[in-house]
Protein backbone atom coordinates (compact mmCIF):
# COMPACT_ATOMS: atom_id res chain seq x y z
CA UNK A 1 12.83 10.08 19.80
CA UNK A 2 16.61 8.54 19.83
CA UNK A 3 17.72 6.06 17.32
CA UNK A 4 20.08 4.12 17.41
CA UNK A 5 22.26 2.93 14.52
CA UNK A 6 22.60 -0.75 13.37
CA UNK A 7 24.40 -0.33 10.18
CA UNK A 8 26.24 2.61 7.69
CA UNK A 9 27.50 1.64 4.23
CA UNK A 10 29.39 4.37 1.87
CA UNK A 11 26.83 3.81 -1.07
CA UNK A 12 26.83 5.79 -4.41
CA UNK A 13 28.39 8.76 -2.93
CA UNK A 14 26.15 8.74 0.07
CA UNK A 15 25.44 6.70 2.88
CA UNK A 16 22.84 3.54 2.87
CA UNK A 17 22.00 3.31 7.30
CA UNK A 18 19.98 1.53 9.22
CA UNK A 19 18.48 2.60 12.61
CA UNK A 20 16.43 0.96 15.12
CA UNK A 21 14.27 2.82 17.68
CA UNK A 22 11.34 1.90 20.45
CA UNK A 23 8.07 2.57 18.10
CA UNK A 24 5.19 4.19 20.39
CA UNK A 25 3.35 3.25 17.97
CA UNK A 26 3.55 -0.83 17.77
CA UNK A 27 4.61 -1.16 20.92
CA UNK A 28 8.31 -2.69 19.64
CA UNK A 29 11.34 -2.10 19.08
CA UNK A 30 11.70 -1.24 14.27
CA UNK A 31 14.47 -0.85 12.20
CA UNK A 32 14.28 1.39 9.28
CA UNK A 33 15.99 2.00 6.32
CA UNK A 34 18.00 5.38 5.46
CA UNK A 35 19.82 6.23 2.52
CA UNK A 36 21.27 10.19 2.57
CA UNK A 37 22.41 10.90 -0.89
CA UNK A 38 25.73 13.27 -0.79
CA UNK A 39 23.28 15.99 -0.86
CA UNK A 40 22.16 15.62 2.34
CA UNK A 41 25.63 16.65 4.26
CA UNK A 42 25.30 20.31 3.12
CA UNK A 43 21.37 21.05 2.06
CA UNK A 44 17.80 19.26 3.87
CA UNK A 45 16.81 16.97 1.31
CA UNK A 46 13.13 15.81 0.41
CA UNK A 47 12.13 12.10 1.19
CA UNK A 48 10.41 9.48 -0.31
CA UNK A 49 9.23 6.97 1.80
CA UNK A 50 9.35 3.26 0.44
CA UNK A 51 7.02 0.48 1.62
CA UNK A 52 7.61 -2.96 0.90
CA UNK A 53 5.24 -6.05 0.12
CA UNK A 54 4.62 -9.42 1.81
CA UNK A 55 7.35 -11.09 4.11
CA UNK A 56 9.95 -7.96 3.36
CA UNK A 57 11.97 -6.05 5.82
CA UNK A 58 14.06 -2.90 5.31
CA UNK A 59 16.32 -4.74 3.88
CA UNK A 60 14.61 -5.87 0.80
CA UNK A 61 14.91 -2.32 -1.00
CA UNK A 62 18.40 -1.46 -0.11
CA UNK A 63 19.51 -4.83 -1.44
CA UNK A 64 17.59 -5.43 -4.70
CA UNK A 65 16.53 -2.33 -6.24
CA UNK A 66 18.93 0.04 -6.91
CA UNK A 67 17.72 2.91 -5.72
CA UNK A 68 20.59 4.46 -4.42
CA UNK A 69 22.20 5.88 -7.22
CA UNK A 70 18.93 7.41 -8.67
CA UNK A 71 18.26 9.10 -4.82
CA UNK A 72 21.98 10.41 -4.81
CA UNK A 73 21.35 11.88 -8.46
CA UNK A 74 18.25 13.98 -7.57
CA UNK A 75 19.13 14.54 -3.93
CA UNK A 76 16.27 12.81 -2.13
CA UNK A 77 16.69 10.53 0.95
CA UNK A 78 15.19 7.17 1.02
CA UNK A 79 13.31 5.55 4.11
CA UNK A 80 11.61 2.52 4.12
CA UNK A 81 10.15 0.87 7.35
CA UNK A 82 9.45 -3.03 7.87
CA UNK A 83 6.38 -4.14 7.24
CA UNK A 84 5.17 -4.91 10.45
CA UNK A 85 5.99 -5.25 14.50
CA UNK A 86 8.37 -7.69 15.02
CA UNK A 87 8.25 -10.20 18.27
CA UNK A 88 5.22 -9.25 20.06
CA UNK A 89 4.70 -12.72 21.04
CA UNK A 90 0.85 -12.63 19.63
CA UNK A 91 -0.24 -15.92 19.35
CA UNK A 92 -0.67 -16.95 15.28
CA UNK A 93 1.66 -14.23 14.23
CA UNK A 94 4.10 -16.17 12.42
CA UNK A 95 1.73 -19.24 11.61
CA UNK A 96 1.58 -18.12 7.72
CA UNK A 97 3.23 -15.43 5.40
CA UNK A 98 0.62 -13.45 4.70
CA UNK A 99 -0.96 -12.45 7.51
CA UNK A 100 0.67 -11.24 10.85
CA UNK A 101 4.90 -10.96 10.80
CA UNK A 102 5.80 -9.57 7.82
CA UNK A 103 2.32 -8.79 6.63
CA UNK A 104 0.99 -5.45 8.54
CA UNK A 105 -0.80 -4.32 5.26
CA UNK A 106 -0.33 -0.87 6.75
CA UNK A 107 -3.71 -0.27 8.49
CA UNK A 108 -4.54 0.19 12.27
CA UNK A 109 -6.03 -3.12 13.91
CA UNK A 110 -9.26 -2.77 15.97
CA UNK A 111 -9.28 -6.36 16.68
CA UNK A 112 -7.56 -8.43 19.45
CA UNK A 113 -5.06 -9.51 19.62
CA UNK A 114 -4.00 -7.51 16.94
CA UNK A 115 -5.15 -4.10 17.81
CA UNK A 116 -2.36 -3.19 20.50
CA UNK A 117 0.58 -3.40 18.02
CA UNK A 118 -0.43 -3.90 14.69
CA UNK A 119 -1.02 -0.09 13.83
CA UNK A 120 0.97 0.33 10.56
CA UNK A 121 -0.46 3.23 9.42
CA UNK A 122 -0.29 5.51 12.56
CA UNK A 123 3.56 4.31 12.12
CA UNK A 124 3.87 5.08 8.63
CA UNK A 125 1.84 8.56 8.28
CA UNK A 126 2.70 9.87 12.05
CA UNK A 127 5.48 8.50 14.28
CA UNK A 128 7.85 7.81 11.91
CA UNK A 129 8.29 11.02 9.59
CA UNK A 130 7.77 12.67 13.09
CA UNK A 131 11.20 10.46 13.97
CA UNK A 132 12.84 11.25 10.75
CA UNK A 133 12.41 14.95 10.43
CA UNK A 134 13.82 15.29 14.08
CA UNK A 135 16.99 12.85 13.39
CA UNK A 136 18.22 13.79 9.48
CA UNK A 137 18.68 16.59 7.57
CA UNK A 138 14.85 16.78 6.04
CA UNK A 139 12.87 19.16 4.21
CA UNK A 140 9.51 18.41 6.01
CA UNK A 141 7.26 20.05 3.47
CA UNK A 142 8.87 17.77 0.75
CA UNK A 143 7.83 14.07 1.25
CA UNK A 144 6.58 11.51 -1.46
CA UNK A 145 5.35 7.88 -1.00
CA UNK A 146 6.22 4.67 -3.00
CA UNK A 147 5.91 1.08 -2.47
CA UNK A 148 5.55 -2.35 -3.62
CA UNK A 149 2.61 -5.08 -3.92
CA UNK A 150 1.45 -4.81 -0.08
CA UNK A 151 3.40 -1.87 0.30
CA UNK A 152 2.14 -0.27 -3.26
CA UNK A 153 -1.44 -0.77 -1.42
CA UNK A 154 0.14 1.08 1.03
CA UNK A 155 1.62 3.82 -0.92
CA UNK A 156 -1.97 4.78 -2.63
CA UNK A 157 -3.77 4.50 0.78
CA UNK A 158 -1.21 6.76 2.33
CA UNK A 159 -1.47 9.21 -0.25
CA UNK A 160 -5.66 9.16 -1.23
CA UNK A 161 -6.16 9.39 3.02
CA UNK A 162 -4.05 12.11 3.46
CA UNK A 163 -4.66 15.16 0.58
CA UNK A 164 -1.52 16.97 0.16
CA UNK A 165 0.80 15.23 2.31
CA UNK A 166 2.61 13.90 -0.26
CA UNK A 167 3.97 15.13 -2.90
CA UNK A 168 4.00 12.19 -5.50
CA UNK A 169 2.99 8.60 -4.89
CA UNK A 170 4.00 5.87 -7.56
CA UNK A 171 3.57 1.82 -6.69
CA UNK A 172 4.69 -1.44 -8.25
CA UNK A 173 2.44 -4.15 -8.74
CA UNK A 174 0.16 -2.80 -6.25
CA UNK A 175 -2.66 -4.62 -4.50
CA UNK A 176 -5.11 -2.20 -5.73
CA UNK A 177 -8.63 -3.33 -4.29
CA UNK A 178 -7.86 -5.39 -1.28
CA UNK A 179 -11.48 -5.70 -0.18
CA UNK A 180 -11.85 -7.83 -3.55
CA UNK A 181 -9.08 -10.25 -3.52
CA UNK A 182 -7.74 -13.01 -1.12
CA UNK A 183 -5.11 -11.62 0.28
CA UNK A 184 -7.08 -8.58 1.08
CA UNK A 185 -9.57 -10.27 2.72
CA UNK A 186 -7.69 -12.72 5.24
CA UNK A 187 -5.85 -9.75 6.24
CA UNK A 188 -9.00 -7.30 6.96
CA UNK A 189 -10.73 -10.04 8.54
CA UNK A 190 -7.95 -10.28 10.77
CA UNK A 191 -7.26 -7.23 11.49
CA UNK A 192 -10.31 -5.08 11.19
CA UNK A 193 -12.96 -7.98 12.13
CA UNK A 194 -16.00 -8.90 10.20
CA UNK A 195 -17.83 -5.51 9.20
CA UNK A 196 -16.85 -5.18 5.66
CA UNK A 197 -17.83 -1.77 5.41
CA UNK A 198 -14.25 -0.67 8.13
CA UNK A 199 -12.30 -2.35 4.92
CA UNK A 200 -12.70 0.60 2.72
CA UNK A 201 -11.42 3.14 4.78
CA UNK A 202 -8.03 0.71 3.33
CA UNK A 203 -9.06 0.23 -0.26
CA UNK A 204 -7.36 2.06 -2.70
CA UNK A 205 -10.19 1.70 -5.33
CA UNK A 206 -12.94 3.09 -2.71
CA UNK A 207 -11.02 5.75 -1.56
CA UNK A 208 -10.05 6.96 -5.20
CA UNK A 209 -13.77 7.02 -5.67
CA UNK A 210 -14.40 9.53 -2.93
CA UNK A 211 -10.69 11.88 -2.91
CA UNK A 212 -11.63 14.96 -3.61
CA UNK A 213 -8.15 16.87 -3.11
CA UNK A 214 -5.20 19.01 -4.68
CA UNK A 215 -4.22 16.84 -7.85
CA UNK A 216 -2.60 13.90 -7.76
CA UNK A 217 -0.26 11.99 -10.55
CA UNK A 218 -0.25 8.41 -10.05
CA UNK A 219 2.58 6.08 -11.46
CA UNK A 220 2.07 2.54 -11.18
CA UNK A 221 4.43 -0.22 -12.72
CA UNK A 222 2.75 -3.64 -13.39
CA UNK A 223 4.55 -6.34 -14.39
CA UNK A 224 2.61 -8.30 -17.48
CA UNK A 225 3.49 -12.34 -16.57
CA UNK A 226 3.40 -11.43 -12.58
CA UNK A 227 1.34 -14.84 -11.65
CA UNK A 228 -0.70 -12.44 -8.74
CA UNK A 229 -1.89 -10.43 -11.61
CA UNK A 230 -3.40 -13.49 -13.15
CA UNK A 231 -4.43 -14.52 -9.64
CA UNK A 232 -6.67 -11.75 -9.63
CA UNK A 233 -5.06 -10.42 -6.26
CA UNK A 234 -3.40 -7.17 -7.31
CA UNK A 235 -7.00 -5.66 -9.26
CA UNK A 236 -5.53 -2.92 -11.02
CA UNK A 237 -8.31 -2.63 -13.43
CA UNK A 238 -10.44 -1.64 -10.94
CA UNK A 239 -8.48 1.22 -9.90
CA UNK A 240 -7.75 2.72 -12.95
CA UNK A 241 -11.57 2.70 -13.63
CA UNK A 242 -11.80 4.72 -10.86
CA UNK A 243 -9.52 7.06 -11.57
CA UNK A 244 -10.77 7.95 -14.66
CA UNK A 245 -13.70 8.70 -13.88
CA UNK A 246 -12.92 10.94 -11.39
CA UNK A 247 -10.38 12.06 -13.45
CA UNK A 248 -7.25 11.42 -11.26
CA UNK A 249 -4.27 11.21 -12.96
CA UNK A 250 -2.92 7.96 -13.61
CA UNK A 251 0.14 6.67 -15.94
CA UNK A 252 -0.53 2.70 -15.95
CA UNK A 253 2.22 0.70 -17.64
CA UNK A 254 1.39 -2.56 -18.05
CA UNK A 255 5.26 -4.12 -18.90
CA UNK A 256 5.53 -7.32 -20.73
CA UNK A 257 7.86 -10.00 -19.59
CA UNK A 258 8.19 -8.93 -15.55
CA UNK A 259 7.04 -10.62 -13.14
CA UNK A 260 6.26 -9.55 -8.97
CA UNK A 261 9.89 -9.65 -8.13
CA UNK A 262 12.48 -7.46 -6.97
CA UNK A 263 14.16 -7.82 -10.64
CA UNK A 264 11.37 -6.59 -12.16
CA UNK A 265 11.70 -3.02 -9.16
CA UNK A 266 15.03 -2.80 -9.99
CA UNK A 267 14.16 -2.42 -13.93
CA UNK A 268 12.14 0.45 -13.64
CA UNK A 269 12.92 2.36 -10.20
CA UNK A 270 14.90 4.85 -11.91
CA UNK A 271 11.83 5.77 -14.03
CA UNK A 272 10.01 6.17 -10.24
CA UNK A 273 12.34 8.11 -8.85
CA UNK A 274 12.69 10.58 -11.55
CA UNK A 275 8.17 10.90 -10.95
CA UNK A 276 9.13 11.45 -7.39
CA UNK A 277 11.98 13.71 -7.99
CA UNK A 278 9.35 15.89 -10.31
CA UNK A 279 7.23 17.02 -7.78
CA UNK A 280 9.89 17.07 -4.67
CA UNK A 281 12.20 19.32 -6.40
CA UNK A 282 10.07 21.59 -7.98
């Protein structure tokens, strides 16, 4: 499990790394993300892990949204993975942005040519907390889930597959029923094949409307004029239906003005970390 380091900043009293490793997993060589707030050189800290949306790498975060000085405040170490194998040489991989490079949408493939290293959520849930909590100071039992757009899909299917793993989950602007819009679709077609009824095991809506574990407060941020909202890709209506009925937890907060951008992350990550830092530091 050796990683190697690519990069180390000094970073709101902390450090803000990143580490590349062979991935078992995807068959690849990833770089991740790694911010240790100043916390982390005496005590194991908790971690939230941070998946991004469409076209990102780890780099995306650790430039635009200020989360740093929030993590170094409550003590909690950042990760965030890239959102997909990188040069596997699969034919069609790069031919559009969202589907293939860049565009994992953090499920396991069962389809060629996909299927050998497109397995994003093995990577997410398994290898690579495995990988953390062996190379930084952790606190294994302490580990919350966040994301954006793709990676807000992400987030929620991390968290509603996996009872109890995490602590908290929050999103931005996530893509909230993927079996429902576009993006959703090219993707699952790709990926899973044809059989629509593989997609839900993906779908944050479905899977809301089966979870049946410990309680779970949700946090998601939606920008109001973000055009993928009004494009009917992101669905979040059809969540929070869902939720309620089942009674899940959800604080929903619909902001006016923001769009899908990293501007609109950086204006309300703080709020996100503080959810996080709730329910890691308790």
């Amino acid at each position: 499990m050796a990683v190697t380091q690519v990069s180390s900043n000094k970073c709101a009293g902390g450090f803000q790394k990143v580490f590349e490793h062979d991935s078992s997993e995807l068959k690849c060589k990833m770089k991740f993300a790694v911010y240790l707030p100043p916390k982390a050189e005496t005590d194991k800290c908790p971690v939230m892990y941070w998946l991004s949306g469409l076209t990102c790498t780890e780099q995306n975060i650790i430039t635009k949204a200020g989360s740093q000085l929030a993590a170094a405040e409550h003590g909690i170490i950042i990760i965030a993975p890239d959102t997909s194998p990188r040069g596997c040489n699969i034919e069609g991989e790069d031919e559009s942005w969202d589907f293939g490079t860049g565009a994992g949408f953090y499920v396991n493939a069962t389809q060629d040519p996909w299927k050998t290293n497109y397995r994003m959520y093995s990577y997410v849930t398994e290898e690579l907390p495995k990988l953390i909590n062996a190379n930084f100071p952790t606190d294994p039992d302490r580990m919350s889930i966040s994301g954006h757009s793709m990676g807000g899909h992400g987030a929620l299917i991390c968290a509603l597959k996996n009872p109890g793993k995490y602590k908290a989950v929050s999103a931005f602007a996530p893509i909230c029923n993927p079996i429902q819009c576009p993006w959703g679709q090219k993707a699952f077609s790709g990926y899973l094949g044809s059989d629509r009824s593989t997609w839900e095991a993906y779908d944050a809506t479905v899977l809301a409307a089966a979870y049946s574990g410990p309680q779970m407060d949700i946090l998601i941020d939606q920008g109001r004029d973000d055009q993928f909202l009004s494009a009917s890709q992101l669905l979040p209506d059809n969540l929070i239906a869902v939720c309620s009925e089942k009674k899940i937890p959800v604080v929903f907060r619909l902001q006016p003005g923001y769009d899908h951008s990293y501007f609109f992350i950086y204006s309300f990550m703080n709020d996100h970390i503080k959810h996080h830092a709730k329910y890691l530091n308790a």
